[in-house]
C-alpha atoms as a PDB file:
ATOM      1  CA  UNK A   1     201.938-199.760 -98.525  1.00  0.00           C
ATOM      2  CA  UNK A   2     203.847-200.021-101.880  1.00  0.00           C
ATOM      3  CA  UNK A   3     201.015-200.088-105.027  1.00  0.00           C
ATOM      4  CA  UNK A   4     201.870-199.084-108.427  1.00  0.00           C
ATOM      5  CA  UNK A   5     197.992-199.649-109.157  1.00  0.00           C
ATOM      6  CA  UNK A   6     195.145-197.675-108.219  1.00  0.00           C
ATOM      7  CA  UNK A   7     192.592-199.572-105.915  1.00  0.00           C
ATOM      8  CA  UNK A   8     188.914-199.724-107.185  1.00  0.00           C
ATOM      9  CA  UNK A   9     189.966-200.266-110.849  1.00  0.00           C
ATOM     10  CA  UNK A  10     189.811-203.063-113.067  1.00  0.00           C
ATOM     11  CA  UNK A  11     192.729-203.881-114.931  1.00  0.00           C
ATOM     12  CA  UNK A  12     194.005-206.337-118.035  1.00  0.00           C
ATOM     13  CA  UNK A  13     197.203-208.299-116.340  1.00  0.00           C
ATOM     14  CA  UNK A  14     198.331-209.063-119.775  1.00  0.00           C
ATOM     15  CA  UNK A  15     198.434-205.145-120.487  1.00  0.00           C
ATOM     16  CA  UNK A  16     200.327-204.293-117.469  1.00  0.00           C
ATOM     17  CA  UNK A  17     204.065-205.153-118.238  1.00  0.00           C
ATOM     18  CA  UNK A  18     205.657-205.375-122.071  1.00  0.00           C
ATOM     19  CA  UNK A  19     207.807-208.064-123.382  1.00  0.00           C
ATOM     20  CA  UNK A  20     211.733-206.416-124.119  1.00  0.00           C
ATOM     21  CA  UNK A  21     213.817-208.040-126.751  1.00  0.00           C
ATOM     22  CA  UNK A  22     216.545-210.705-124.978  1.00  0.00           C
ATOM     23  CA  UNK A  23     215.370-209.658-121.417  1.00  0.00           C
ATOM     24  CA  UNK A  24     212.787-210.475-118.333  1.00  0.00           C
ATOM     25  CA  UNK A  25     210.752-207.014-117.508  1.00  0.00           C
ATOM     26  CA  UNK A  26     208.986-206.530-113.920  1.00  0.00           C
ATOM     27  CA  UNK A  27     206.446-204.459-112.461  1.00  0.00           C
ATOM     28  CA  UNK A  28     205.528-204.735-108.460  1.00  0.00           C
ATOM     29  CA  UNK A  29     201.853-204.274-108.364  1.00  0.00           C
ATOM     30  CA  UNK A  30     201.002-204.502-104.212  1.00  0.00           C
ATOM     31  CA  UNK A  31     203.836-204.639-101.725  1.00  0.00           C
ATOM     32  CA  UNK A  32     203.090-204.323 -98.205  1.00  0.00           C
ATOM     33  CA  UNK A  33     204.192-206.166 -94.525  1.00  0.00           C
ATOM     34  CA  UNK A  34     202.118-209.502 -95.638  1.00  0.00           C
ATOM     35  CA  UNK A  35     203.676-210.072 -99.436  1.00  0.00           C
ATOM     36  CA  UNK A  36     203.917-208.797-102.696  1.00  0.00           C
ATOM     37  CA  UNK A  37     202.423-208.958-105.875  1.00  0.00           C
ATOM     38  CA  UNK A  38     204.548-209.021-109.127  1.00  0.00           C
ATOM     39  CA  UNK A  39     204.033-209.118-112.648  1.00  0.00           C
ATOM     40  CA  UNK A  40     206.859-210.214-114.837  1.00  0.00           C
ATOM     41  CA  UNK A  41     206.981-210.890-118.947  1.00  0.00           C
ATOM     42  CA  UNK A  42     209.936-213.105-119.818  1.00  0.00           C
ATOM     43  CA  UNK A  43     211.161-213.099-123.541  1.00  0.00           C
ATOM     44  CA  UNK A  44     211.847-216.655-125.200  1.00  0.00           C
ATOM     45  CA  UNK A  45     214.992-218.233-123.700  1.00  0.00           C
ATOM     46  CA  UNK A  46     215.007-215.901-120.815  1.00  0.00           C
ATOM     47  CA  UNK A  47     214.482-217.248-117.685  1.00  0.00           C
ATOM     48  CA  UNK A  48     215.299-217.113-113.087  1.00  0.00           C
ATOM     49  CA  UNK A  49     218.311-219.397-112.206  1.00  0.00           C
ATOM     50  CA  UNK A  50     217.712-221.934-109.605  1.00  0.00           C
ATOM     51  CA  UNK A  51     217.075-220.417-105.916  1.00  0.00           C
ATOM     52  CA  UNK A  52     214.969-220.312-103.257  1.00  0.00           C
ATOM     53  CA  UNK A  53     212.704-217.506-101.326  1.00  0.00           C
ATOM     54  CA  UNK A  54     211.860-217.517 -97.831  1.00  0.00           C
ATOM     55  CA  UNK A  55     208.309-217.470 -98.541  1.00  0.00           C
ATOM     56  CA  UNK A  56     205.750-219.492-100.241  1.00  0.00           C
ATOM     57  CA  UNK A  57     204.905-218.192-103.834  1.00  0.00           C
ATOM     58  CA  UNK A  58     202.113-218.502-106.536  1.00  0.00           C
ATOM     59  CA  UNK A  59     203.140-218.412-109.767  1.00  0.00           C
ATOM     60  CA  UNK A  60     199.901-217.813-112.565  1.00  0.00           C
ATOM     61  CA  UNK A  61     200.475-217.933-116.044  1.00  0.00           C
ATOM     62  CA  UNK A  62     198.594-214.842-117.949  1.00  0.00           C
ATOM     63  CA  UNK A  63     200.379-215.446-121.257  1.00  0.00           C
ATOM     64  CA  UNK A  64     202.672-217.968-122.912  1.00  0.00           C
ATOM     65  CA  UNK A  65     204.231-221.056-121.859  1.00  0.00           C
ATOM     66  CA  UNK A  66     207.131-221.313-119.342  1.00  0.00           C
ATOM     67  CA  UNK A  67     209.227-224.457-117.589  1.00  0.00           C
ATOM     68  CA  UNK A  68     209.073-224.114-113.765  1.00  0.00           C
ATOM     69  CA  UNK A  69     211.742-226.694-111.884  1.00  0.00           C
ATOM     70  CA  UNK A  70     210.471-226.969-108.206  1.00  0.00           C
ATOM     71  CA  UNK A  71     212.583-229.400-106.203  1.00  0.00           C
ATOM     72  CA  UNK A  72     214.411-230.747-109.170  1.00  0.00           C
ATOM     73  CA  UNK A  73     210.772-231.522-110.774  1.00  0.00           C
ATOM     74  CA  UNK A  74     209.704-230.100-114.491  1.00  0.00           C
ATOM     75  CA  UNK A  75     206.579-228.604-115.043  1.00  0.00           C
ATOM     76  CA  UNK A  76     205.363-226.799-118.084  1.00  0.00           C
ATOM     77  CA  UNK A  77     202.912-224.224-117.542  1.00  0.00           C
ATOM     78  CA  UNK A  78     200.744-221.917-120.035  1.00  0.00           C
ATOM     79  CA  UNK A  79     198.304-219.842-119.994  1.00  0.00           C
ATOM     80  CA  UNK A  80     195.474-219.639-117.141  1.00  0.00           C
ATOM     81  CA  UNK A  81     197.372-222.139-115.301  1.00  0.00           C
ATOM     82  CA  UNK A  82     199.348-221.730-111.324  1.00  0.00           C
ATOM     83  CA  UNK A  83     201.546-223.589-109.234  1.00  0.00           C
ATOM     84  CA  UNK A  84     202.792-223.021-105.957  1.00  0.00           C
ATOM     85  CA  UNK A  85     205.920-222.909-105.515  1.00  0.00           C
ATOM     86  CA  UNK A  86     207.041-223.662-101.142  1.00  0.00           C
ATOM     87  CA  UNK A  87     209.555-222.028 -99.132  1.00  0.00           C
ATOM     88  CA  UNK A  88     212.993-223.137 -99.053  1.00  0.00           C
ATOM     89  CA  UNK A  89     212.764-225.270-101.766  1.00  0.00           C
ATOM     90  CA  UNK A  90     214.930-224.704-104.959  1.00  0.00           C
ATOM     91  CA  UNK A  91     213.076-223.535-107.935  1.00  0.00           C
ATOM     92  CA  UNK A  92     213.740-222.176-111.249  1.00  0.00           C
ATOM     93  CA  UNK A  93     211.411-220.811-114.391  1.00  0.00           C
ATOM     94  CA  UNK A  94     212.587-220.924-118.072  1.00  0.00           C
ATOM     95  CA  UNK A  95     210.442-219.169-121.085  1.00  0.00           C
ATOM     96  CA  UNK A  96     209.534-221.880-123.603  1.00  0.00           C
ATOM     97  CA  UNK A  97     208.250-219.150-125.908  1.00  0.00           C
ATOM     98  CA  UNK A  98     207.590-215.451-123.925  1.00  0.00           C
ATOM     99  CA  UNK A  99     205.274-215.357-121.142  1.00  0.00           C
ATOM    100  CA  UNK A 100     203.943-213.386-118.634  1.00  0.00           C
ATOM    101  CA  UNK A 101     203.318-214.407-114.852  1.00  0.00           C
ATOM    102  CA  UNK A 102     201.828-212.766-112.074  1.00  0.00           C
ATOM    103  CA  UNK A 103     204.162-214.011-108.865  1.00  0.00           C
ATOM    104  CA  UNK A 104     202.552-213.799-105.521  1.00  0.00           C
ATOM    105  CA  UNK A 105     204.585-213.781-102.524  1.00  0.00           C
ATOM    106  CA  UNK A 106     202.846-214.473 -98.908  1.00  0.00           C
ATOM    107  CA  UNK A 107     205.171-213.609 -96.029  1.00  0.00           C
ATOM    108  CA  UNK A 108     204.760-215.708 -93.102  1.00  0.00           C
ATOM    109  CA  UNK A 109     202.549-213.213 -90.683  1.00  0.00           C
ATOM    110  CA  UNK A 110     205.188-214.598 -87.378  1.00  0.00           C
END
């Protein structure tokens, strides 16, 4: 097991990872054999090209507004909001104005 937090202790997501000037920041919070947890903070304009992961992810919104392209699809997301994004199919976020997302991977257990 892979945790940069301490178990047992309450924590503010929206304290855990800074914006940077032109530039998307990331701090892995759990990573073990079943997924990982990630926190990200993406200044305006800054943003993940279109890909796609292996693995099913949720993406929740803890501050700002971001575009999230799923399977050619738009969707603007802001604060306290998630979406899940599937395997294999092409996605891609953009930062409307900075914004901070917590990005859940779940590995398939097989």
């Amino acid at each position: 097991m892979n945790n940069s937090i301490n178990p047992s202790t309450v924590f503010t997501l929206k304290e855990l990872v800074n914006y940077a000037d032109g530039a998307v920041v990331s701090k892995t919070l759990t990573k073990n054999k079943s997924g990982n947890t990630t926190l990200f903070a993406f200044d305006k304009g800054q943003g993940l090209s279109e890909h796609t992961a292996p693995f099913d992810a949720i993406a929740q919104i803890v501050d700002g507004k971001c575009k999230i392209t799923i399977g050619g699809k738009d969707f603007e997301l802001e604060e306290g909001q998630m979406i899940l994004m599937p395997a294999t199919i092409p996605h891609a976020l953009e930062a409307i104005e900075p914004f901070k997302m917590m990005l859940i991977m779940i590995k398939d257990p097989k």
